[in-house]
Protein backbone atom coordinates (compact mmCIF):
# COMPACT_ATOMS: atom_id res chain seq x y z
CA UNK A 1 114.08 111.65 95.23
CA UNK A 2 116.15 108.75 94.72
CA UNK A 3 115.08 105.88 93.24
CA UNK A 4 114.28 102.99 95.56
CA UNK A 5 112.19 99.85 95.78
CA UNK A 6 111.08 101.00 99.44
CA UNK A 7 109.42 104.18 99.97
CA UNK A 8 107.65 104.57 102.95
CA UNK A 9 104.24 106.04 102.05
CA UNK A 10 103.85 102.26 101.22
CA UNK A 11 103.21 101.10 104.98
CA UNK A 12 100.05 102.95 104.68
CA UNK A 13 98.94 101.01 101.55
CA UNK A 14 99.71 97.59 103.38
CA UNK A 15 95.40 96.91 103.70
CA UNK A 16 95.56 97.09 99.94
CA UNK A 17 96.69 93.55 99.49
CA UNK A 18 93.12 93.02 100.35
CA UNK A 19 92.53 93.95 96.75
CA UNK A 20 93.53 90.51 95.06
CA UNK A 21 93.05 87.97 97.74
CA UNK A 22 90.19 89.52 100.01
CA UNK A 23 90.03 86.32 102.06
CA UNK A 24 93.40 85.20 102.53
CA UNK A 25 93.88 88.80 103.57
CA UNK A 26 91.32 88.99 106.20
CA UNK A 27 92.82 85.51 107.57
CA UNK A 28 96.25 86.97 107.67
CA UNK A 29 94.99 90.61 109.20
CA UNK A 30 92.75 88.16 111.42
CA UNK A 31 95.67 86.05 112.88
CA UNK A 32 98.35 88.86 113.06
CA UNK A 33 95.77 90.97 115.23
CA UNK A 34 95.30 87.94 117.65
CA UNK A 35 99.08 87.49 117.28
CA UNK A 36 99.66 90.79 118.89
CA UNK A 37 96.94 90.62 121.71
CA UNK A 38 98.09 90.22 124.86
CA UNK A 39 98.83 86.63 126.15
CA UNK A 40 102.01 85.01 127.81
CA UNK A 41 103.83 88.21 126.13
CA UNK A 42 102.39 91.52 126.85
CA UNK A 43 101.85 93.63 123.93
CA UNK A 44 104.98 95.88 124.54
CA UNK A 45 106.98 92.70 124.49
CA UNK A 46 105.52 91.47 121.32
CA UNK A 47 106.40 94.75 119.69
CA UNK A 48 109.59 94.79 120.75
CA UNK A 49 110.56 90.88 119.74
CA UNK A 50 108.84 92.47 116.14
CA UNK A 51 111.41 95.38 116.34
CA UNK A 52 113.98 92.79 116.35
CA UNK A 53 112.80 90.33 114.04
CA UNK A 54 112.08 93.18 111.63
CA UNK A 55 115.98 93.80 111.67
CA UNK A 56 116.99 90.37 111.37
CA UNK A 57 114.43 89.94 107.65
CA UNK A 58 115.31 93.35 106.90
CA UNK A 59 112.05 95.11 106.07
CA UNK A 60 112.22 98.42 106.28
CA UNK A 61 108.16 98.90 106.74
CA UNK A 62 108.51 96.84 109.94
CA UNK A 63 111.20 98.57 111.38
CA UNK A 64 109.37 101.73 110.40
CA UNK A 65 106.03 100.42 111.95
CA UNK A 66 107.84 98.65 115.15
CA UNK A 67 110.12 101.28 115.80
CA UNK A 68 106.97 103.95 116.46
CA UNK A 69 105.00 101.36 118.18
CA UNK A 70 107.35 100.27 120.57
CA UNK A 71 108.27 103.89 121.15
CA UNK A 72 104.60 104.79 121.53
CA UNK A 73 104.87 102.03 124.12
CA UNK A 74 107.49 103.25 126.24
CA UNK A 75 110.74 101.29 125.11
CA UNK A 76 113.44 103.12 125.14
CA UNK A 77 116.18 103.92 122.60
CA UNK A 78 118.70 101.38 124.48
CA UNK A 79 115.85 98.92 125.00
CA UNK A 80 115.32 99.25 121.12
CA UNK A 81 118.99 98.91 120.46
CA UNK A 82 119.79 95.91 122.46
CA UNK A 83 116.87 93.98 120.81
CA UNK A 84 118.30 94.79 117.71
CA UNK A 85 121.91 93.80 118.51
CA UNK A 86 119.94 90.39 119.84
CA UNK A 87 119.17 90.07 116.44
CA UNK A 88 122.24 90.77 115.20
CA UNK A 89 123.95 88.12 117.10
CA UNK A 90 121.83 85.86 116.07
CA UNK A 91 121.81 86.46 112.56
CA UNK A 92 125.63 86.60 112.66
CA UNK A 93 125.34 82.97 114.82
CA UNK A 94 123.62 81.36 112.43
CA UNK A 95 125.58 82.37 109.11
CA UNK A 96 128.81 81.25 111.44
CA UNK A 97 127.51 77.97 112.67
CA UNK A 98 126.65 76.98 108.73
CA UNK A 99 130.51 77.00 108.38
CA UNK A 100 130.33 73.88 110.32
CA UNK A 101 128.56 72.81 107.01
CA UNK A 102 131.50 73.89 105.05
CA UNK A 103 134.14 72.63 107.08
CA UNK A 104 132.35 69.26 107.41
CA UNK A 105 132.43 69.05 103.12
CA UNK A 106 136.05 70.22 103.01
CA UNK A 107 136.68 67.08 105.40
CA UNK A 108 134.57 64.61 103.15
CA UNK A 109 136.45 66.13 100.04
CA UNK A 110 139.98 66.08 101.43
CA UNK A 111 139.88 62.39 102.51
């Protein structure tokens, strides 16, 4: 085995964080249940928005996590695919539209 920072036996562990913090961690486990609950976004949709977002911070244990759930829900590979390619756009938009930052200092420096 190669050595990596991620190794996905870790998911599994994710309650542990209850260890050091037992009451933050039932507040966060609290409010990412409700979260998750059906509301204006079904479940399924919720998932899948995670399945992108999970791309877009890249964390492996979330894409891990939202890939089975949403699969386990009934999205479909090219469902799955297209949310991630949302967040790739989006991703890629943002880093691009921060080169207005850079092209608004080269202006103030060049004057």
């Amino acid at each position: 085995m190669s050595d990596s920072y991620y190794n996905p036996k870790d998911l599994k562990k994710f309650g542990n964080i209850a260890e050091y913090e037992p009451e933050l961690a039932k507040d966060f486990f609290n409010w990412y249940g409700k979260v998750f609950e059906d509301g204006a976004l079904s479940k399924k949709e919720k998932a899948l928005i995670a399945l992108a977002v999970s791309h877009a911070v890249q964390c492996p244990y979330c894409i891990d996590a939202y890939t089975s759930d949403t699969l386990k829900m009934g999205v479909s590979e090219a469902q799955m695919m297209e949310a991630v390619h949302v967040a790739g756009a989006i991703k890629g938009g943002a880093t691009l539209v921060h080169g207005v930052q850079m092209m608004n200092k080269v202006k103030k420096l060049s004057m």
